[in-house]
Protein backbone atom coordinates (compact mmCIF):
# COMPACT_ATOMS: atom_id res chain seq x y z
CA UNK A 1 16.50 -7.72 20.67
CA UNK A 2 19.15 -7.75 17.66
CA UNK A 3 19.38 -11.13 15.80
CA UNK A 4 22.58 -13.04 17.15
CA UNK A 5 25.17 -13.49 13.81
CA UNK A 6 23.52 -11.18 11.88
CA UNK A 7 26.10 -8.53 9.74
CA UNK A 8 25.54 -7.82 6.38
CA UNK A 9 28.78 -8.01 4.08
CA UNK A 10 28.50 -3.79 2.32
CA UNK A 11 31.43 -4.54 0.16
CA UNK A 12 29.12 -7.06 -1.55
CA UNK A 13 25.73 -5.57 -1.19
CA UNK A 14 25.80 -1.73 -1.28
CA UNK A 15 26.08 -1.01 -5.42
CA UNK A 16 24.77 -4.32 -6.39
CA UNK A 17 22.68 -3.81 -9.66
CA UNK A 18 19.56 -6.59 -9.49
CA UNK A 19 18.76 -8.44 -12.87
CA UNK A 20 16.12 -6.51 -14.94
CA UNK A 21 12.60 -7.07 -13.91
CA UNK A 22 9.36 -6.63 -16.13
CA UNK A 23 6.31 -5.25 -14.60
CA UNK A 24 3.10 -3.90 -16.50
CA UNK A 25 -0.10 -2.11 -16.20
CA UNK A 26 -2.83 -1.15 -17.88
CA UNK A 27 -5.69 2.14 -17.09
CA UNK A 28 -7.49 -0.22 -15.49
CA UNK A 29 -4.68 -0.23 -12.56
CA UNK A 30 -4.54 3.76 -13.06
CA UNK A 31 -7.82 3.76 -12.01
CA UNK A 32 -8.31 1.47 -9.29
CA UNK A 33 -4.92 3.58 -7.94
CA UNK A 34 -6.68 6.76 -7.60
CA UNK A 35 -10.41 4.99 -6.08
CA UNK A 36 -7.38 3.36 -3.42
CA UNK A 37 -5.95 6.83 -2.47
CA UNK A 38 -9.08 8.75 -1.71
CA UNK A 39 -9.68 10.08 -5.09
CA UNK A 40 -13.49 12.17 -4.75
CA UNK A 41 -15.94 10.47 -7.56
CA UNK A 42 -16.17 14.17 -9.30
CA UNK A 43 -12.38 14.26 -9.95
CA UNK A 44 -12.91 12.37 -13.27
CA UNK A 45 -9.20 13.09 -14.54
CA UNK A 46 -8.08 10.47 -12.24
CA UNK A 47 -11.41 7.94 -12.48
CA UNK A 48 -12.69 7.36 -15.99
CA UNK A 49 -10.67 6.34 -19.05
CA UNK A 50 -12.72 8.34 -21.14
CA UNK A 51 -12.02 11.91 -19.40
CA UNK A 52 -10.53 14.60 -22.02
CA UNK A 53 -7.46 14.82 -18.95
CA UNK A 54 -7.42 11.79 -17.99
CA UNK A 55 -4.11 10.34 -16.71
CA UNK A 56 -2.38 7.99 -14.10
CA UNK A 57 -1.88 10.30 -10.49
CA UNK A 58 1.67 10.77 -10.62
CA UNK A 59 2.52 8.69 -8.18
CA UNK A 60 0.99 5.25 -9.21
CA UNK A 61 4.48 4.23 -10.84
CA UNK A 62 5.39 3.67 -7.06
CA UNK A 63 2.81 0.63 -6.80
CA UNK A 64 5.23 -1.14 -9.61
CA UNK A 65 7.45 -1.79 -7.08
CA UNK A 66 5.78 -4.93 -5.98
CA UNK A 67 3.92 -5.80 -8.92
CA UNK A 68 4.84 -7.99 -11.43
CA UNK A 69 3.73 -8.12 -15.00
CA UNK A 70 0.61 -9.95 -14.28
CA UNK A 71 -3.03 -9.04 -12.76
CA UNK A 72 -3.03 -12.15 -10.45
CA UNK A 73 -2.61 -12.04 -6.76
CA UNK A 74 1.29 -12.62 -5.59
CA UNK A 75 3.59 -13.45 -3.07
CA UNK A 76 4.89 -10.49 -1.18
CA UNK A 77 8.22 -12.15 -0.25
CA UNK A 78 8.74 -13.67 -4.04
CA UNK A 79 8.24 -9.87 -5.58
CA UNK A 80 10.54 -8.39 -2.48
CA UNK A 81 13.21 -10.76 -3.27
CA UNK A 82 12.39 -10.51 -7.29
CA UNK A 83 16.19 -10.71 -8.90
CA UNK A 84 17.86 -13.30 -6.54
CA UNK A 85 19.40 -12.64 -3.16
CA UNK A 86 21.71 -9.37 -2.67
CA UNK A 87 25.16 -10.75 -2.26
CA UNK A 88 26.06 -9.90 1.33
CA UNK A 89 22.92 -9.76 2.91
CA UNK A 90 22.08 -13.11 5.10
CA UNK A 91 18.98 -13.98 5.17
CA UNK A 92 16.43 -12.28 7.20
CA UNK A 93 12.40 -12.17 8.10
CA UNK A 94 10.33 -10.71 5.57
CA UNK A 95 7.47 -10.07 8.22
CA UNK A 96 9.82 -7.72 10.04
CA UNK A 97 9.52 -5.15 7.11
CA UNK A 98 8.05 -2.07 7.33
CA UNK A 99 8.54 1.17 4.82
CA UNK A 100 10.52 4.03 6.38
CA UNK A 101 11.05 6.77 3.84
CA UNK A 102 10.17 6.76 0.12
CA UNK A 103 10.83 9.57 -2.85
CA UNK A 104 9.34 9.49 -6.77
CA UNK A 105 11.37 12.17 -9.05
CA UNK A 106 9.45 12.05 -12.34
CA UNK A 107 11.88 11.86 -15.26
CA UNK A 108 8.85 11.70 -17.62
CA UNK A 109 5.53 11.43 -17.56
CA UNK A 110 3.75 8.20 -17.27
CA UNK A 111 2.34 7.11 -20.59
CA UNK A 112 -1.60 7.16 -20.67
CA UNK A 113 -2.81 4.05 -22.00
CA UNK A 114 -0.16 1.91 -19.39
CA UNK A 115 2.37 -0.51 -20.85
CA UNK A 116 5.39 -2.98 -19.95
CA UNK A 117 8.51 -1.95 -18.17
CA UNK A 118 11.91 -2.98 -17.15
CA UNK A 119 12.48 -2.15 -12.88
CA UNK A 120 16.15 -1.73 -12.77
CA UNK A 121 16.88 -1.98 -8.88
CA UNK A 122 19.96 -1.41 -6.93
CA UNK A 123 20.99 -1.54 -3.54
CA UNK A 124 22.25 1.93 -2.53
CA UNK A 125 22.59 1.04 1.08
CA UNK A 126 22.11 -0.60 4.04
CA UNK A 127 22.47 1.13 7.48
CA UNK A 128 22.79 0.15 10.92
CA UNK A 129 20.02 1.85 13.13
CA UNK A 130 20.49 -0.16 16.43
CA UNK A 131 16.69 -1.51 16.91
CA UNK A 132 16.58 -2.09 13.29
CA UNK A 133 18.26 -2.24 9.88
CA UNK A 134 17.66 0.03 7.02
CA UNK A 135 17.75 -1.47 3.11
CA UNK A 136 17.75 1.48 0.61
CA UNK A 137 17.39 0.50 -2.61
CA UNK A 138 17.02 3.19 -5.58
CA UNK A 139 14.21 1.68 -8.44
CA UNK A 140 14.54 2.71 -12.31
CA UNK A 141 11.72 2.44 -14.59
CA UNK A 142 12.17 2.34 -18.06
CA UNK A 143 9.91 1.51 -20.99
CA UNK A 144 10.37 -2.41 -22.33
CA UNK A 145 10.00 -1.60 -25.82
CA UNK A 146 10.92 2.62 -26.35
CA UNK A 147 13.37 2.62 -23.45
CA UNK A 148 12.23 5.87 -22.36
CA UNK A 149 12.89 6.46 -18.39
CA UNK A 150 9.80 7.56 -16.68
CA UNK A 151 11.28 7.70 -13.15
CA UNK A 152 13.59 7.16 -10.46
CA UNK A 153 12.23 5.67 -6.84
CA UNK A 154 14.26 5.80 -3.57
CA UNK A 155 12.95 3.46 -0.89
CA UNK A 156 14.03 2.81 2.94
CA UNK A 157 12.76 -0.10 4.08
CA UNK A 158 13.43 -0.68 7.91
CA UNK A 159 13.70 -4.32 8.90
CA UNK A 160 13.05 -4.41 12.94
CA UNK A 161 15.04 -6.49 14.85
CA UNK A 162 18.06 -6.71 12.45
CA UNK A 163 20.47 -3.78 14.08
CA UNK A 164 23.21 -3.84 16.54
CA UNK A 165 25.80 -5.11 14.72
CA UNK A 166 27.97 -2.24 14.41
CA UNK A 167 27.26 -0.96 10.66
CA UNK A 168 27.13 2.87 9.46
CA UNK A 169 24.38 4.76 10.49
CA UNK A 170 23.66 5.99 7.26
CA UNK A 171 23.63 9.87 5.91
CA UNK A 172 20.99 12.21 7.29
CA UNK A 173 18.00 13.41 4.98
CA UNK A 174 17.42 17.08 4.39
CA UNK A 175 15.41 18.95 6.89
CA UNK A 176 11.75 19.73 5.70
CA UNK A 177 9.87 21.71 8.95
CA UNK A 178 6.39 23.19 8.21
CA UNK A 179 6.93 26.73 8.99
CA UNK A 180 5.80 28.47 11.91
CA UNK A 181 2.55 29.45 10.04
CA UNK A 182 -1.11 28.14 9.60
CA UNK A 183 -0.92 25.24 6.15
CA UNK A 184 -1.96 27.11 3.15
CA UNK A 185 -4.28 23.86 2.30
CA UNK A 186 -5.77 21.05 4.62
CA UNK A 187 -6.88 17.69 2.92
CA UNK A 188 -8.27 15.04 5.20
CA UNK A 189 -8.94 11.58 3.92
CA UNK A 190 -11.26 9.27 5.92
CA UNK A 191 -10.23 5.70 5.19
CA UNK A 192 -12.51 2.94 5.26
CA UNK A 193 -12.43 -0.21 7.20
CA UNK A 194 -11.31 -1.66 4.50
CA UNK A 195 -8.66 0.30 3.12
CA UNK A 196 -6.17 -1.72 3.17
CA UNK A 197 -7.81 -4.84 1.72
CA UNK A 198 -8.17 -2.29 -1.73
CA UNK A 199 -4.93 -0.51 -2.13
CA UNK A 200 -3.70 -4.21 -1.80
CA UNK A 201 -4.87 -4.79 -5.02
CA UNK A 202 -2.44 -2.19 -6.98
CA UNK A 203 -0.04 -4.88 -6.54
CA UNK A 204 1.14 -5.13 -2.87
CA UNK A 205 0.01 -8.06 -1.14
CA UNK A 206 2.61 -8.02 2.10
CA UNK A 207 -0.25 -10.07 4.37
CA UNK A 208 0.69 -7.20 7.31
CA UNK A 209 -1.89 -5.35 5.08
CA UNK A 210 -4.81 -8.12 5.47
CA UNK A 211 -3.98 -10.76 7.90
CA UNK A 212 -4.88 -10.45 11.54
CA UNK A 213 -2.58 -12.99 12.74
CA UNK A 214 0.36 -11.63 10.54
CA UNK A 215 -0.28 -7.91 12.44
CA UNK A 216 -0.16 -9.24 15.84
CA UNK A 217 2.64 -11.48 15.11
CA UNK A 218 4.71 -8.27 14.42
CA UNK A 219 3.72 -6.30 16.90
CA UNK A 220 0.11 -4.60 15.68
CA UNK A 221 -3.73 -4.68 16.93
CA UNK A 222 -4.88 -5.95 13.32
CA UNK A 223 -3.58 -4.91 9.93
CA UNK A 224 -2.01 -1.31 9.02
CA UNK A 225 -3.26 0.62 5.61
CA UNK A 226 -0.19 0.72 3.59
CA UNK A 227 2.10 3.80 4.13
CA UNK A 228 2.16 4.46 0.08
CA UNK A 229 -1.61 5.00 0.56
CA UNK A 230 -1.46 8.09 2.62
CA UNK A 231 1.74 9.32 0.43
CA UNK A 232 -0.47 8.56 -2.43
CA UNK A 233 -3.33 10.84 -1.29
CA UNK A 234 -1.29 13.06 -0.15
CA UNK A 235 0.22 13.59 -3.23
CA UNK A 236 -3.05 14.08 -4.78
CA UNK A 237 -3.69 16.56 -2.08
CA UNK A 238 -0.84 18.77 -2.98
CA UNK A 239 -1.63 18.41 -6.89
CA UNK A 240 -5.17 19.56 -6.52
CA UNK A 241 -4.27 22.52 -4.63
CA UNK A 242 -1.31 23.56 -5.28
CA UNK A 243 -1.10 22.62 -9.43
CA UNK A 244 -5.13 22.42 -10.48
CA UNK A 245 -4.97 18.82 -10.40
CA UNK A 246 -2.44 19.10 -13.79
CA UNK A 247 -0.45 16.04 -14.17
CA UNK A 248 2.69 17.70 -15.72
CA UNK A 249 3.26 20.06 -13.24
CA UNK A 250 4.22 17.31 -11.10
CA UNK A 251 8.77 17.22 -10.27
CA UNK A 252 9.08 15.08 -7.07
CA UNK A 253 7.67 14.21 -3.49
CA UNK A 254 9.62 12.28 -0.75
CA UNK A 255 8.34 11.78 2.81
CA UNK A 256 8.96 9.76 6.00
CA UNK A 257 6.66 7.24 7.31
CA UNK A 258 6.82 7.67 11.06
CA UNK A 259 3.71 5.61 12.53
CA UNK A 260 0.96 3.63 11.19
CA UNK A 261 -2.41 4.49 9.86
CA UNK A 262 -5.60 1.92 10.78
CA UNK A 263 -7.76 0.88 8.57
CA UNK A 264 -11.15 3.64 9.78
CA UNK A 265 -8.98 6.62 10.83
CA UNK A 266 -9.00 9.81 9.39
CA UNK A 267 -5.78 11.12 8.12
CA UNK A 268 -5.30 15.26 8.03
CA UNK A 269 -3.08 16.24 5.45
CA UNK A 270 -1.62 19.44 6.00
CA UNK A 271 0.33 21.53 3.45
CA UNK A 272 2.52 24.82 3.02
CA UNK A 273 3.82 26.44 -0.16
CA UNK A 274 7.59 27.22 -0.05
CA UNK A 275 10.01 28.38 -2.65
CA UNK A 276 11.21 25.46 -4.66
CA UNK A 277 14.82 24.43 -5.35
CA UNK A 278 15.09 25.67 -8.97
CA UNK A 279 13.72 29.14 -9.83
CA UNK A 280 10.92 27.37 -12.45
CA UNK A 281 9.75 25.30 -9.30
CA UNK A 282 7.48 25.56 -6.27
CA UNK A 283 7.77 23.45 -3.28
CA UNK A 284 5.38 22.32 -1.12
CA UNK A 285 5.99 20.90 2.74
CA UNK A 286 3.36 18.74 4.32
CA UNK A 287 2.70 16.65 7.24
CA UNK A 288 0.03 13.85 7.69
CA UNK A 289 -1.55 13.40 11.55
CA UNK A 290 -3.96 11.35 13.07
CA UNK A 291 -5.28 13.86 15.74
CA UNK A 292 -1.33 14.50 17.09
CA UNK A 293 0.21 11.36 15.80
CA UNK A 294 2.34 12.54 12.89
CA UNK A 295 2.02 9.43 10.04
CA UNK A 296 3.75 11.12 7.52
CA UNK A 297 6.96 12.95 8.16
CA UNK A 298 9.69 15.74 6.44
CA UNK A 299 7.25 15.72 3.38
CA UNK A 300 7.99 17.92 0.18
CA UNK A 301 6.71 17.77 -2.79
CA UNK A 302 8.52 19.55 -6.02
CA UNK A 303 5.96 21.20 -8.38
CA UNK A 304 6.79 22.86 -11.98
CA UNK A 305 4.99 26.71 -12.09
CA UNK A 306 4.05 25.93 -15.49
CA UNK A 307 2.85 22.45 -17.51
CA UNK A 308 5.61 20.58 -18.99
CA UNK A 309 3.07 19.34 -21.27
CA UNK A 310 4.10 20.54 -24.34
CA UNK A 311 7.56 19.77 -23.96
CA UNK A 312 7.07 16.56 -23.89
């Protein structure tokens, strides 16, 4: 049922540019990033500092987005609303969040050792979906101290309850169907019971992730893995196979989150190479299912043919 009163102002809200925020991290995070996601123990790249290739997976950047620049627990509603209120939006439940869609373009690569960063975050849209409302914010990191821009993160974040009052529906995303083919690569990724309770500890602690009470309170049998987990692993999926597990080779992903993982299910990721959009590119669809229940959604992933290593 829609929440009586409720109607964002989007002259106020859509465009507005949040106050700088600093996060950090350290190869300590890189690491316990890739154990979170699935990593296998012989893929050393990803797991021990001291590896000749070792490197953050390309996609850790996209735990920043709820960490702050400390290695202490925090407040999942605090780091959400980090920067103030959004001018225009009334106020709304925090427990009704879940992620909807999410993209990473890499502008350059991560640096090795970690460091400190300002999260430049504006609000880029909010859409009226009828059983819901959609917040899309687009997140900018940039180095505190060379102000180099590593990358640029789009995130839907669907707020249940909150539609209905007679907003735009928003643009539609670009089509990604897996074509009429078997995958050219299958990854499946058994999670643990416990899951959840680690890739909390990159940095988001929403308690839908650990709390039983929290998870039927919204509407779930006991908490959900996070959906940036499977994206995570999936990414590492499509870098093993489809880039030898090379770092630089690595343009872009985006992906829908259409239903929830459980802590102890297995996850099939399922992947098909595809021409990419730029003639020095490959793409690569992919899907994530539990059995038939599609988790992941209109994935693709943009790869480079050749390291950008040494242009760097």
């Amino acid at each position: 049922m829609p929440v009586e009163g409720f109607k964002p102002d989007l002259s106020k809200a859509v465009g507005y540019v949040s106050p700088p925020d600093l996060v950090a991290c350290t190869r300590r995070d890189y690491l316990l990033y890739a154990l979170s996601v699935g990593v296998p123990e012989d893929e050393l790249r990803w797991l021990y500092e001291n590896d000749m290739d070792f490197g953050p997976l390309p996609t850790y950047p996209l735990s920043l987005l709820l960490k702050d620049d400390t290695w202490d627990v925090n407040s999942f509603v605090e780091r959400w609303s980090a920067g103030g209120p959004v001018p225009g939006m009334p106020p709304y439940d925090p427990n009704k969040i879940v992620h909807g869609e999410q993209s990473l373009e890499v502008i350059n690569p991560f640096p090795v050792e970690g460091g400190r960063f300002r999260s430049l975050r504006k609000c880029s849209g909010v859409y009226d979906k009828g059983s819901g409302m959609v917040i899309e914010s687009i997140v900018d990191l940039y180095g505190e101290k060379d102000n180099v821009h590593y990358c640029s993160m789009k995130l839907g974040m669907f707020v249940r309850d909150y539609g209905g009052w007679g907003g735009p529906k928003g643009p539609k995303s670009p089509s990604y169907a897996p074509p009429n083919r078997p995958a050219d690569a299958v990854d499946t990724f058994v999670t643990s019971k416990h899951q959840a309770l680690l890739f909390r500890l990159s940095g988001d602690f929403n308690p839908l992730h650990a709390d039983p009470n929290v998870a039927q309170m919204v509407g779930f049998p006991r908490p959900i893995l996070h959906g940036l987990c499977s994206y995570g692993k999936s990414a590492h999926a499509i870098i093993k196979n489809f880039a030898d597990n090379d770092r630089f080779r690595f343009k872009s992903i985006n992906a829908r989150f259409a239903k929830p993982v459980l802590p102890g299910e297995t996850v099939t990721v399922s992947m098909w190479k595809v021409p990419g959009p730029e003639p020095k590119t490959d793409g690569v669809i992919f899907t994530a299912k539990i059995g038939d229940r599609v988790v992941l959604s209109n994935g693709f992933a943009v790869l480079y043919k050749e390291s950008q290593e040494s242009k760097l």
